[in-house]
N, C-alpha and C. Protein backbone atom coordinates (compact mmCIF):
# COMPACT_ATOMS: atom_id res chain seq x y z
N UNK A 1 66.29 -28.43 -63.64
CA UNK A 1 67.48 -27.63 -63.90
C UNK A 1 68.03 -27.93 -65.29
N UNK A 2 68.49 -26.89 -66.16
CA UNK A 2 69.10 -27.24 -67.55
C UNK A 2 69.79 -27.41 -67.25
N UNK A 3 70.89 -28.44 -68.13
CA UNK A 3 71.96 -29.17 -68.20
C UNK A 3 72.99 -28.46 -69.38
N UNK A 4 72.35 -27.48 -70.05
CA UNK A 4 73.24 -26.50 -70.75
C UNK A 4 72.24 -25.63 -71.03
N UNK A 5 72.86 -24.75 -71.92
CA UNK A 5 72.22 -22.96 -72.10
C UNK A 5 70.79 -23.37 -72.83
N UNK A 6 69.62 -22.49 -72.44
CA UNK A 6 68.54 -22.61 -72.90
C UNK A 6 68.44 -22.07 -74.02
N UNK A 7 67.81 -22.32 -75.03
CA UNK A 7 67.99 -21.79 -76.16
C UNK A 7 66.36 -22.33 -77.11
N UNK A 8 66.05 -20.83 -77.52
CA UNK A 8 64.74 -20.04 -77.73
C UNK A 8 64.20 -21.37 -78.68
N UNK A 9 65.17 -21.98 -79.99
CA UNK A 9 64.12 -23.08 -80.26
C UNK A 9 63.49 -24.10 -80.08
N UNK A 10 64.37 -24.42 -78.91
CA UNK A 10 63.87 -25.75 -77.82
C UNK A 10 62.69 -25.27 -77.05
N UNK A 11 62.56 -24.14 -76.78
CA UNK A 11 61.38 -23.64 -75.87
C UNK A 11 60.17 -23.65 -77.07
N UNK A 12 60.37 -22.78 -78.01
CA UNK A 12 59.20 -23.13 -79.01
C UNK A 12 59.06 -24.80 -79.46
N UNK A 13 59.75 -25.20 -79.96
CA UNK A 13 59.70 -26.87 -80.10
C UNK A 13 58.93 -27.62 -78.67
N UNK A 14 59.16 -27.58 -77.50
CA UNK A 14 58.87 -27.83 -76.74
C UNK A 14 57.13 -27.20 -76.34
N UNK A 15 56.86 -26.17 -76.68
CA UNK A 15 56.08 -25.71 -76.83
C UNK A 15 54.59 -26.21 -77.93
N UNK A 16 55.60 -26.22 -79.05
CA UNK A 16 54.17 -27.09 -80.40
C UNK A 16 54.66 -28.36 -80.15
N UNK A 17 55.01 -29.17 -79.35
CA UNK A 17 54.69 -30.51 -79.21
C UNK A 17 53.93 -30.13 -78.24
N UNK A 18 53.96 -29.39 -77.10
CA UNK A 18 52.98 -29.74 -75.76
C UNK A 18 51.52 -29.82 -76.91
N UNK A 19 51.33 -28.80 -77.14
CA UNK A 19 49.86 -28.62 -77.99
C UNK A 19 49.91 -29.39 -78.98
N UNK A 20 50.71 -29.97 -79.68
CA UNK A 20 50.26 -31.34 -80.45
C UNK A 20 49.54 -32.06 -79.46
N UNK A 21 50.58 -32.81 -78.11
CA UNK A 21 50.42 -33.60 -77.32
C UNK A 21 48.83 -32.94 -76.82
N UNK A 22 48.56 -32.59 -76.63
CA UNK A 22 46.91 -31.58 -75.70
C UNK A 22 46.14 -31.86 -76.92
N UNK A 23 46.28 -31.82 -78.17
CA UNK A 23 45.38 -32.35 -79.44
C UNK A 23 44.77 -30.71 -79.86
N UNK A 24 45.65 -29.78 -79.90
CA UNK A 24 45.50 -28.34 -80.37
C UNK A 24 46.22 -28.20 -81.37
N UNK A 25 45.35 -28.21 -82.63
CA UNK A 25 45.88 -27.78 -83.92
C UNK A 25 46.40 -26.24 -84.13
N UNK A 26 45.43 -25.33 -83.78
CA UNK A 26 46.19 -24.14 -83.47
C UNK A 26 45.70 -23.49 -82.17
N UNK A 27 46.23 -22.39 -82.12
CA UNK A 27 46.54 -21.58 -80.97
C UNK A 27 46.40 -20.48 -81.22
N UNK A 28 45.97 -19.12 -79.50
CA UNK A 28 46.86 -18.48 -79.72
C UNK A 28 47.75 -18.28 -78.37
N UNK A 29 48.94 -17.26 -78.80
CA UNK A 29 50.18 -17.01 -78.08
C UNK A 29 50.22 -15.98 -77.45
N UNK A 30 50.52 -15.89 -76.48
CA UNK A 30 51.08 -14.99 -75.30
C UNK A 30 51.62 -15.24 -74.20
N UNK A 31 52.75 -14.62 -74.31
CA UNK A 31 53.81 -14.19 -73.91
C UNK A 31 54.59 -12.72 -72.88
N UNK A 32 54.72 -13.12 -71.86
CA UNK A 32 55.24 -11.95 -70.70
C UNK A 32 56.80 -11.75 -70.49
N UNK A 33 57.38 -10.67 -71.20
CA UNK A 33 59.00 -10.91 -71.32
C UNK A 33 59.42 -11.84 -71.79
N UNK A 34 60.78 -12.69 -71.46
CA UNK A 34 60.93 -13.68 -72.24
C UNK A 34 60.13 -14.71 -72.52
N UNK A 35 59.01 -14.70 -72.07
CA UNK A 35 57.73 -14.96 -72.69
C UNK A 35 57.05 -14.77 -74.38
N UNK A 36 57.58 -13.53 -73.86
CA UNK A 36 57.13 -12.49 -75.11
C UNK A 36 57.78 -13.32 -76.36
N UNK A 37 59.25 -13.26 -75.85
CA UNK A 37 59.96 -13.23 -77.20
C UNK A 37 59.71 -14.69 -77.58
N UNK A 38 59.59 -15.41 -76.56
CA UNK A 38 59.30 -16.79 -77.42
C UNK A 38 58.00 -17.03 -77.95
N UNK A 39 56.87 -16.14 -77.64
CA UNK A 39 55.43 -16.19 -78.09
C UNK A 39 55.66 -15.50 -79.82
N UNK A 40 56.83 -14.00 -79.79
CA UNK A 40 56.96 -14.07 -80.91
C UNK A 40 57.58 -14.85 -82.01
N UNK A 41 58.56 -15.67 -81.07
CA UNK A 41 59.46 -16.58 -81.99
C UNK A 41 58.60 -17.98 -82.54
N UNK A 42 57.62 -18.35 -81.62
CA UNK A 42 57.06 -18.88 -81.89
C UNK A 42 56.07 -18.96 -83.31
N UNK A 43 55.03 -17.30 -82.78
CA UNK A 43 54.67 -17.13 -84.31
C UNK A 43 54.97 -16.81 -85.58
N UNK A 44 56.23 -16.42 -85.76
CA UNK A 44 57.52 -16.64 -86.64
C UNK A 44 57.71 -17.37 -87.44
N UNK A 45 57.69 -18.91 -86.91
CA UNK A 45 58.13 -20.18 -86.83
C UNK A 45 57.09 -20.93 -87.28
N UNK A 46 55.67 -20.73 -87.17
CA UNK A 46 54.62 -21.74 -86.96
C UNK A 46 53.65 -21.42 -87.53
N UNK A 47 52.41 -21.92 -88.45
CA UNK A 47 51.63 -21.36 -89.16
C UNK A 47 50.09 -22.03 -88.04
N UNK A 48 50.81 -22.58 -86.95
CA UNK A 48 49.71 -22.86 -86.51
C UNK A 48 48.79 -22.08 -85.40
N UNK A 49 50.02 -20.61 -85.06
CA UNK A 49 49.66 -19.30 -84.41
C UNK A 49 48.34 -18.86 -85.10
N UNK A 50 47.39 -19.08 -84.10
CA UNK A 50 45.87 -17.78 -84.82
C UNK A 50 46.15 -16.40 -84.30
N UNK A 51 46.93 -15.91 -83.34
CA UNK A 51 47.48 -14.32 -82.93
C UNK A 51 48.55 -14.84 -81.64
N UNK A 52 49.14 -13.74 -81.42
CA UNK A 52 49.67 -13.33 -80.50
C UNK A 52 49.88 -11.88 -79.94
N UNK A 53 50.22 -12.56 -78.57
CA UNK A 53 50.18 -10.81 -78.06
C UNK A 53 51.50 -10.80 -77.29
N UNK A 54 52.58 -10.20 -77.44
CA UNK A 54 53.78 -9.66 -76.26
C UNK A 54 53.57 -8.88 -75.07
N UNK A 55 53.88 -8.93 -74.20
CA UNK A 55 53.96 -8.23 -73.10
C UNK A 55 54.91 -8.25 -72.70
N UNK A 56 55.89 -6.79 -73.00
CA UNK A 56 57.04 -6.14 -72.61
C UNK A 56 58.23 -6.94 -73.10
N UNK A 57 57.69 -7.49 -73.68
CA UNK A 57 58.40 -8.31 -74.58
C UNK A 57 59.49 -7.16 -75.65
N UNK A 58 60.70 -7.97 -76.42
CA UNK A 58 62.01 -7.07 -77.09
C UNK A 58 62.25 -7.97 -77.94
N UNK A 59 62.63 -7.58 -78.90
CA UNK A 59 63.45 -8.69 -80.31
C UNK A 59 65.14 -8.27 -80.15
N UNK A 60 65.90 -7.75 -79.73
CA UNK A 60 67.11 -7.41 -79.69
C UNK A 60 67.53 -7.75 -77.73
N UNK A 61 68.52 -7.70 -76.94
CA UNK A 61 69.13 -7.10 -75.72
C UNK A 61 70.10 -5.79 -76.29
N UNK A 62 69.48 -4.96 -75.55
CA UNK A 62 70.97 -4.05 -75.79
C UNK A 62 72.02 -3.47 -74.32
N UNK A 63 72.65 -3.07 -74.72
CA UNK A 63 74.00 -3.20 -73.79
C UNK A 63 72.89 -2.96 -72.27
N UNK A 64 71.90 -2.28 -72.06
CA UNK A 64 71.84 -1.80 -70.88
C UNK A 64 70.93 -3.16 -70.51
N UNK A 65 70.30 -3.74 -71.16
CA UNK A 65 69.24 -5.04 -70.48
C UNK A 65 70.35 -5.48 -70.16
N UNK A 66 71.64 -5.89 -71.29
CA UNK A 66 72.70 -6.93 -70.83
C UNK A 66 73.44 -6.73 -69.58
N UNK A 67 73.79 -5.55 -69.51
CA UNK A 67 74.28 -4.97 -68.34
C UNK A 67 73.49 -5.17 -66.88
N UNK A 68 71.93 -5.72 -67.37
CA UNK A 68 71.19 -5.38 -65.65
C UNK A 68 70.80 -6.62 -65.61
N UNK A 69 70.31 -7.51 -66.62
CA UNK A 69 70.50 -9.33 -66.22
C UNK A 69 71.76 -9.51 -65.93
N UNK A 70 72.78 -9.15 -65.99
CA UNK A 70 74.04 -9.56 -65.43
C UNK A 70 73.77 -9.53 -64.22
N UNK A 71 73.43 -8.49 -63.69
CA UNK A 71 73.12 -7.74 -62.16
C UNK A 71 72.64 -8.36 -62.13
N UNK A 72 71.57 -9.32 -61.94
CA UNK A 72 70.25 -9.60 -61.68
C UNK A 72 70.99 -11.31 -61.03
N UNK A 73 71.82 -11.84 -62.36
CA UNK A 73 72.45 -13.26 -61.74
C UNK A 73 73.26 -12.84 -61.24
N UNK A 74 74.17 -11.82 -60.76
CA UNK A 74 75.09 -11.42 -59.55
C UNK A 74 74.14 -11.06 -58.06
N UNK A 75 72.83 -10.92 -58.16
CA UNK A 75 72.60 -10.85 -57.09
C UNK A 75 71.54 -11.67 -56.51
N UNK A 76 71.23 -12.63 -57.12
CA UNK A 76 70.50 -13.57 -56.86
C UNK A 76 71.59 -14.39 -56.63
N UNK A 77 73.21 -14.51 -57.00
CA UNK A 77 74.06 -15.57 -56.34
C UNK A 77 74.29 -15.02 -55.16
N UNK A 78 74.24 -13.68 -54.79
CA UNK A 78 74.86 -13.32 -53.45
C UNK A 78 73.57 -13.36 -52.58
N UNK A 79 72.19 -13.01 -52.98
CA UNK A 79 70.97 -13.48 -51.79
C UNK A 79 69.58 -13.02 -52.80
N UNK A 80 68.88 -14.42 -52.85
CA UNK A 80 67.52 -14.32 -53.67
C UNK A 80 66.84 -12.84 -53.05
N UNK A 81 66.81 -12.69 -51.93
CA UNK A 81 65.83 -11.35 -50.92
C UNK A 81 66.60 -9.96 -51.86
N UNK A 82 68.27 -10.06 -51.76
CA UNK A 82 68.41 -8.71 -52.01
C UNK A 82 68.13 -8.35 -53.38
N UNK A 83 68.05 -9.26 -54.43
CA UNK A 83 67.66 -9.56 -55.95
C UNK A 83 66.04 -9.31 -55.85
N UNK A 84 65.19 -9.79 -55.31
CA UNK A 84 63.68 -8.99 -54.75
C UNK A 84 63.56 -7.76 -54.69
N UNK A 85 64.29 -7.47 -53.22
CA UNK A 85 64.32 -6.39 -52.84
C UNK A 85 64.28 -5.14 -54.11
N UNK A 86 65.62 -5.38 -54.87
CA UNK A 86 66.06 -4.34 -56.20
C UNK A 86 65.02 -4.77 -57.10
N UNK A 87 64.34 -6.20 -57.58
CA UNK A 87 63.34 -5.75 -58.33
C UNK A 87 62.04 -5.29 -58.30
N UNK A 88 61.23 -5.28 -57.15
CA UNK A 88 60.49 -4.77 -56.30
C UNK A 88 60.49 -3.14 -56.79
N UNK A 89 61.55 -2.81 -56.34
CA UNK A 89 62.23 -1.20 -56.43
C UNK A 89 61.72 -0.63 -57.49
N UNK A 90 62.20 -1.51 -58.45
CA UNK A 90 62.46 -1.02 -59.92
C UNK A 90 61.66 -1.27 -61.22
N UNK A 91 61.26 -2.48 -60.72
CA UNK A 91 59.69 -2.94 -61.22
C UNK A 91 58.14 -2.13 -61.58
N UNK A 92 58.18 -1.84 -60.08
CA UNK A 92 57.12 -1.20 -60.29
C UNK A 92 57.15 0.34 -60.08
N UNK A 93 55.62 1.05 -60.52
CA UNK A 93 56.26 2.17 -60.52
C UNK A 93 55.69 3.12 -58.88
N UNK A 94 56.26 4.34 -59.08
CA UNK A 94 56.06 5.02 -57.39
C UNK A 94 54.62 4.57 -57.02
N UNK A 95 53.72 4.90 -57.81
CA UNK A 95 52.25 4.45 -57.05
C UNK A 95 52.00 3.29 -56.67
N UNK A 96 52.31 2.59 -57.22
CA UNK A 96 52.00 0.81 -56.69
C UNK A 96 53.20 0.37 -55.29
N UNK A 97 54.61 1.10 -55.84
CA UNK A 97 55.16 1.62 -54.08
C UNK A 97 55.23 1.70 -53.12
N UNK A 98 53.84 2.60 -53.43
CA UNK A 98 53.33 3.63 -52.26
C UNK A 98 52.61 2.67 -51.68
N UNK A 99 51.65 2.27 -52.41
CA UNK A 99 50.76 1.07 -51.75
C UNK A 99 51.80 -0.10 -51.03
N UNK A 100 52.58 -0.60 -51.18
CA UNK A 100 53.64 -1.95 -51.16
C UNK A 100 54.54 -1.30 -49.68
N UNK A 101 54.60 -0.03 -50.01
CA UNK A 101 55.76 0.14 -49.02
C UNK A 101 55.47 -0.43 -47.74
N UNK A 102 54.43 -0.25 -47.06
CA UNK A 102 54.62 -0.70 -46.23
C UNK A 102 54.25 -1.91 -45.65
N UNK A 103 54.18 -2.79 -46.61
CA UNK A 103 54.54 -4.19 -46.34
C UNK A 103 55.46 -5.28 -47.44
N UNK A 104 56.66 -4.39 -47.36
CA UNK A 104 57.85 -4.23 -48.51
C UNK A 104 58.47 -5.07 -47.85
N UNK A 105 58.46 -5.41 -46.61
CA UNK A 105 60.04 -6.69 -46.15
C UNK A 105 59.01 -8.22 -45.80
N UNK A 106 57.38 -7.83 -46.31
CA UNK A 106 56.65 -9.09 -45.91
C UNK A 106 56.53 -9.79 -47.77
N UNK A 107 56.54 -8.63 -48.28
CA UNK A 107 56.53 -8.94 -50.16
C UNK A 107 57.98 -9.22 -50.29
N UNK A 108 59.13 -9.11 -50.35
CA UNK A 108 60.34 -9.49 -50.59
C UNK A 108 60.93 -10.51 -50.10
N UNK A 109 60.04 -11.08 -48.72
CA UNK A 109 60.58 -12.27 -48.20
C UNK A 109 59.54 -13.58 -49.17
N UNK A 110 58.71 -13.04 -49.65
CA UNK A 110 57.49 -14.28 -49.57
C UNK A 110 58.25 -14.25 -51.36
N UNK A 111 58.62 -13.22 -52.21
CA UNK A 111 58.79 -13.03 -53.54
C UNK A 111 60.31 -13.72 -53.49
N UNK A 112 61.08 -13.48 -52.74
CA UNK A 112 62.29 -14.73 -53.12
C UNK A 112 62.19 -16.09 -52.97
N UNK A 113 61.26 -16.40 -52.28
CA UNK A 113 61.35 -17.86 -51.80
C UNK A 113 60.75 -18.51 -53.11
N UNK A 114 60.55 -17.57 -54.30
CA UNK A 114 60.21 -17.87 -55.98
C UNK A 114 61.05 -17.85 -56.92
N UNK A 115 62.33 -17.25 -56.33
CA UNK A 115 63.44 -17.25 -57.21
C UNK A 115 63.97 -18.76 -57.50
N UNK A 116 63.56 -19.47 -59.14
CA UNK A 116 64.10 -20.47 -59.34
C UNK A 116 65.58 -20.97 -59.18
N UNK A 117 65.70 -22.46 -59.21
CA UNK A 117 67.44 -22.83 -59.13
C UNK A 117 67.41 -22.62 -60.44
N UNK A 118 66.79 -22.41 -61.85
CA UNK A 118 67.04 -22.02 -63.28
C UNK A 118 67.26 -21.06 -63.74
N UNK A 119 66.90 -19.70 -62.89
CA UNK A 119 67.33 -18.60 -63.13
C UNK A 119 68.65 -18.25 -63.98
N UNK A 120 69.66 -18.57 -63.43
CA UNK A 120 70.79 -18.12 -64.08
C UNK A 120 71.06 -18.46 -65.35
N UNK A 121 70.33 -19.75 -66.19
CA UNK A 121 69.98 -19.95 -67.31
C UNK A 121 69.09 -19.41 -68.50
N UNK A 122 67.99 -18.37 -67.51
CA UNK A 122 67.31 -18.10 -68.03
C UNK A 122 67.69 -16.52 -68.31
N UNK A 123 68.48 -15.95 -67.65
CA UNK A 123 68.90 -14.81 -67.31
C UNK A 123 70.39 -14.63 -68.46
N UNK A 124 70.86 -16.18 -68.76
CA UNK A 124 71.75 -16.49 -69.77
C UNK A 124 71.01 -15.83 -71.24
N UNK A 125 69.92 -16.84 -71.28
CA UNK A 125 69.48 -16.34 -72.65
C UNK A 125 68.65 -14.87 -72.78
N UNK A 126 68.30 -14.40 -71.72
CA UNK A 126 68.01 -12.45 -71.87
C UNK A 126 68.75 -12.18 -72.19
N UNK A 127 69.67 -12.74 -72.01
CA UNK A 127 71.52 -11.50 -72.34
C UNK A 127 71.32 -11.69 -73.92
N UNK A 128 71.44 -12.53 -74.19
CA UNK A 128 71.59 -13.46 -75.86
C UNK A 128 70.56 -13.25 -76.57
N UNK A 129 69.77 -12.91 -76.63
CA UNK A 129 68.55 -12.40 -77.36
C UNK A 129 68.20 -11.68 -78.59
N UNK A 130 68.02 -11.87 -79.11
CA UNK A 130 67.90 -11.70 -80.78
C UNK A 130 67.36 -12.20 -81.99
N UNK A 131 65.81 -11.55 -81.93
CA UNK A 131 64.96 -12.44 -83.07
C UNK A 131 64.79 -11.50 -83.76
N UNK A 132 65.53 -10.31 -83.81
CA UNK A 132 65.23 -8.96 -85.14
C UNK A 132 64.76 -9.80 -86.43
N UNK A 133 65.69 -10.78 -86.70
CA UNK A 133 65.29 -11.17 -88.31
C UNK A 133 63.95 -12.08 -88.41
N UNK A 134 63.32 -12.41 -87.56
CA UNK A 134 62.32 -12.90 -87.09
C UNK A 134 60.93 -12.26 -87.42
N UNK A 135 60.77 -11.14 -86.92
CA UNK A 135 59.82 -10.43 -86.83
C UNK A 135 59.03 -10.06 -88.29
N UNK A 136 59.16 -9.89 -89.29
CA UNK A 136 59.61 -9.77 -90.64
C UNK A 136 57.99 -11.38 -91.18
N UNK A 137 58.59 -12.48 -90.09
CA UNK A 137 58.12 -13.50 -90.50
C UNK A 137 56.44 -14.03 -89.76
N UNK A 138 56.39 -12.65 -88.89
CA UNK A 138 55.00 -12.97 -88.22
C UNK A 138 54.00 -12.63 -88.80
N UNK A 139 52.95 -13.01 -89.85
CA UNK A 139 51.42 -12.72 -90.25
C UNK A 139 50.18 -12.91 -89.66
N UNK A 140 50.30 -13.26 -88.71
CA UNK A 140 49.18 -13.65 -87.77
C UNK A 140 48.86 -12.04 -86.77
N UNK A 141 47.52 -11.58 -86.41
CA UNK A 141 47.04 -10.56 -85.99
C UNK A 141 48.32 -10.79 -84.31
N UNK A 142 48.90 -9.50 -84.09
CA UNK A 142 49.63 -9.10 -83.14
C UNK A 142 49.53 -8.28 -82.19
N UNK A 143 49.02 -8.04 -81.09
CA UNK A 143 49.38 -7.71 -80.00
C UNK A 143 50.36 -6.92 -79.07
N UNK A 144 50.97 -5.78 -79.30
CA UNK A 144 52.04 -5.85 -78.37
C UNK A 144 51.51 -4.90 -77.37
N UNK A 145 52.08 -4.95 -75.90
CA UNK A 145 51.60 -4.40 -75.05
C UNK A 145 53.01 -3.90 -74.30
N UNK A 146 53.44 -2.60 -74.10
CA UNK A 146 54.28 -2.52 -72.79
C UNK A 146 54.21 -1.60 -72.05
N UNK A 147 55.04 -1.50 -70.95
CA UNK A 147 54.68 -0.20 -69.88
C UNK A 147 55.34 0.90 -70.00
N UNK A 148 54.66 2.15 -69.84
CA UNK A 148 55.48 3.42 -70.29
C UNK A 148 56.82 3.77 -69.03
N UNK A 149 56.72 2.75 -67.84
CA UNK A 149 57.51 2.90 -66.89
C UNK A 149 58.33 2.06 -66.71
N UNK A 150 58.72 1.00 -67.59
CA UNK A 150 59.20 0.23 -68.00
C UNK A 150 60.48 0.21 -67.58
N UNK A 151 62.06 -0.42 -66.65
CA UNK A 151 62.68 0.75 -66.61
C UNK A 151 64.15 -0.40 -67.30
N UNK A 152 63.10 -1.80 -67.60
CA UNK A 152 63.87 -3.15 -67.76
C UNK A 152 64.29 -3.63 -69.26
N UNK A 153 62.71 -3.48 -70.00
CA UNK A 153 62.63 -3.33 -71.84
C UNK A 153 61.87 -2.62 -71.75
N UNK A 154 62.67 -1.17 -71.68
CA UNK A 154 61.90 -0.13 -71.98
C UNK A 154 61.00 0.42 -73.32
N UNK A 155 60.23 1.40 -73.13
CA UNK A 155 58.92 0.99 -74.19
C UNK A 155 59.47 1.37 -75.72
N UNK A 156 60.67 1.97 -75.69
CA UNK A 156 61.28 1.52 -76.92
C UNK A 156 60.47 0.18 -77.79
N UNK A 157 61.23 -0.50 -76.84
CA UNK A 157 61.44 -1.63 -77.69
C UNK A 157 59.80 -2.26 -77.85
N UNK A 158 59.26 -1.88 -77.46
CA UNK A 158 57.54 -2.80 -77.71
C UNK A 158 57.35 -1.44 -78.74
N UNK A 159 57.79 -0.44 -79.12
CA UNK A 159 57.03 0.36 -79.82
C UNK A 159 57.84 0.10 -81.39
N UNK A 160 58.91 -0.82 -81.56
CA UNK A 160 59.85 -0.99 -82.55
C UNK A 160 59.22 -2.29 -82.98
N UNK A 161 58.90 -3.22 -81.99
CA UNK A 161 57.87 -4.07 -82.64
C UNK A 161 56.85 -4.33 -82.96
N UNK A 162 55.89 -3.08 -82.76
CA UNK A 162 54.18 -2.93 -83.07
C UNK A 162 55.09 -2.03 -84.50
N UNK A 163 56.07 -1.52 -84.92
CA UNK A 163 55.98 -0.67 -86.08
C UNK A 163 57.10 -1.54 -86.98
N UNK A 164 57.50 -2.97 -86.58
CA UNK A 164 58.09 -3.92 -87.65
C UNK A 164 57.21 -4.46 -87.84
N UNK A 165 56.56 -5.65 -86.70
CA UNK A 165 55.56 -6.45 -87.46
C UNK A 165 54.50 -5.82 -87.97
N UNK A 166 54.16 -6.52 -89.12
CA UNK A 166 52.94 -6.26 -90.42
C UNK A 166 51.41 -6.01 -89.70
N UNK A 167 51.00 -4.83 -89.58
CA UNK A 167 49.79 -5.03 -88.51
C UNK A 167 49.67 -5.21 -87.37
N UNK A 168 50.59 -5.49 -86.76
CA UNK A 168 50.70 -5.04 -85.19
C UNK A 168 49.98 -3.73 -84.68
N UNK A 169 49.20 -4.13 -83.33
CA UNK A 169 48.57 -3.38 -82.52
C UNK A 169 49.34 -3.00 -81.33
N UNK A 170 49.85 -1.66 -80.85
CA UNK A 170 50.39 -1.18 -79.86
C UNK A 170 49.77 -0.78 -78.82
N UNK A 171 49.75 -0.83 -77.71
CA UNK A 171 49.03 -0.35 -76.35
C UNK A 171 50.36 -0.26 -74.95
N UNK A 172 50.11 1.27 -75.09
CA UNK A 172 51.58 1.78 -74.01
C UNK A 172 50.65 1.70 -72.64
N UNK A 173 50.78 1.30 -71.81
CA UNK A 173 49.95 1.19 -70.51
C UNK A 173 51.05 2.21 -69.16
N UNK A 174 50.31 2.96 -68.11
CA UNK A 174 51.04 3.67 -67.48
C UNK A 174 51.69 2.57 -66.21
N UNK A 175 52.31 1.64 -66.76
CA UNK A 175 53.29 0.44 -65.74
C UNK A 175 54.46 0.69 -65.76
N UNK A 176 55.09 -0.87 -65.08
CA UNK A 176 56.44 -0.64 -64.73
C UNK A 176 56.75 -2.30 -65.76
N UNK A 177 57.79 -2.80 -65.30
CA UNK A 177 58.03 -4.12 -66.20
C UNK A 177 57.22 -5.22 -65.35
N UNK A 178 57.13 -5.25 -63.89
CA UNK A 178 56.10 -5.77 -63.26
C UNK A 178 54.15 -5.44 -63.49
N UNK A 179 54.09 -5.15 -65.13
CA UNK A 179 52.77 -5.09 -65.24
C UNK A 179 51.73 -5.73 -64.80
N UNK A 180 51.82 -6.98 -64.93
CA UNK A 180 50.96 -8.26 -64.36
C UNK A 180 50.57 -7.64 -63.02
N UNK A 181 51.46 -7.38 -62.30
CA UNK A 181 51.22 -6.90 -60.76
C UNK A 181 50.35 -5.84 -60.88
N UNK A 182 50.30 -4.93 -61.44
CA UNK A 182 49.84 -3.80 -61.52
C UNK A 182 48.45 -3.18 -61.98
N UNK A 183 48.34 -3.66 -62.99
CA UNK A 183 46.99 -3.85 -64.04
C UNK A 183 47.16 -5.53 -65.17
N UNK A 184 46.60 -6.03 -63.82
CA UNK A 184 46.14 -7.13 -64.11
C UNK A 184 44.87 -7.29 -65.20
N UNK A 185 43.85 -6.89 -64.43
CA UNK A 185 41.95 -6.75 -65.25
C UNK A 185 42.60 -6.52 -66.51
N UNK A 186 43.25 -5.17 -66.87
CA UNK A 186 43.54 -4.09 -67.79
C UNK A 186 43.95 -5.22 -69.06
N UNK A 187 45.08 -5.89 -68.65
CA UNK A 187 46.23 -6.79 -69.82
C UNK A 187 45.20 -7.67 -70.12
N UNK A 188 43.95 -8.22 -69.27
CA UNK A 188 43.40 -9.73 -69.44
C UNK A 188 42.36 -9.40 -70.68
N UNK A 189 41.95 -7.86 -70.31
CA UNK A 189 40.95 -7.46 -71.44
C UNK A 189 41.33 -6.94 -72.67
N UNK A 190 42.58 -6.84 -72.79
CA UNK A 190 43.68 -6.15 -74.21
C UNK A 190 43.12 -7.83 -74.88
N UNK A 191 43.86 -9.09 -73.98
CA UNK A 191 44.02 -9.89 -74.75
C UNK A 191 42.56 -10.37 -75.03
N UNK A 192 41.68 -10.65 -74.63
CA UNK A 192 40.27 -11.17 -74.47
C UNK A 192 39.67 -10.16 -75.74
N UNK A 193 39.86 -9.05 -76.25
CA UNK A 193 39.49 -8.46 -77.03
C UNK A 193 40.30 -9.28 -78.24
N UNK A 194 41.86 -8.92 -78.26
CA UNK A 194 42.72 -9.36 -79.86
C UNK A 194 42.33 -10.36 -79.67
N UNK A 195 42.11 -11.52 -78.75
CA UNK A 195 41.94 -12.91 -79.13
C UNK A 195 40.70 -13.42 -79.88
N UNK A 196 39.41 -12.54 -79.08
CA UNK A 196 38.27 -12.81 -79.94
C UNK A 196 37.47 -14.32 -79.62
């Protein structure tokens, strides 16, 4: 559990010591949502990035992410299931649904019992988010990937950062913000290709 607000350079710091500590001179980065942004903040920051790739990843929050991580720690304090339940919903898109629906109260019971006690920390720094001036500083081959059904960081924002960073590669995939779930194979071979 953090003991105060998480904050993006402790996660990268924490990050190039693990891989000092592992005896990895460089790397590469990827990153899933706030994943993302710290995979980009990371390569930003570090000359020891050989690429990275984002997934659904954002350099800004704007009022409406801020507005629905709010939601998100208001309803994970009132019941981890009903915080499932709504991301479940909203996550993914009607076809994957369709498949889910009907074993939707056996996936929402087994998917909260994953809701961390850190959440609300982590859900702190989505709100707070902001590496615009960042991006500017990534030279390493880039990656971005997001879902056209997106309904969380919508594909805006992955299409604002394949057209800031210098050479960035864009790939709109027909998902929801729960991509991983969805087209799994699909994301493993985006990266297995940029990584090389």
């Amino acid at each position: 559990m953090p003991s105060a607000p998480i904050e993006l350079t402790e996660m990268v710091g924490d990050a190039l010591a693990l891989m000092t500590h592992l005896g990895h001179e460089t790397f590469h980065v990827v990153g899933y949502s706030l994943g993302a942004v710290t995979a980009l903040q990371t390569a930003a920051t570090s000359s020891r990035v050989l690429s990275v790739t984002s997934l659904c990843g954002w350099s800004q929050s704007d009022a409406r992410m801020r507005i629905t991580f709010d939601l998100w720690r208001r309803l994970i304090a009132i019941s981890p299931e009903l915080f499932m339940r709504y991301a479940l919903a909203d996550g993914y898109t009607v076809n994957t649904l369709s498949v889910l629906e009907p074993m939707v109260d056996g996936a929402v019971a087994m998917a909260a019992s994953t809701v961390q006690p850190g959440s609300d920390a982590h859900l702190d720094l989505d709100i707070r988010v902001d590496i615009e001036d960042q991006l500017s500083k990534i030279s390493c081959p880039c990656l971005v990937i997001g879902g056209l059904e997106d309904r969380w960081v919508d594909i805006s924002k992955s299409r604002h950062l394949a057209a800031t960073i210098k050479g960035a590669t864009l790939v709109e995939m027909p998902a929801g913000h729960l991509v991983i779930g969805e087209m799994a194979g699909d994301i493993a071979q985006h990266i297995i290709s940029h990584t090389g």
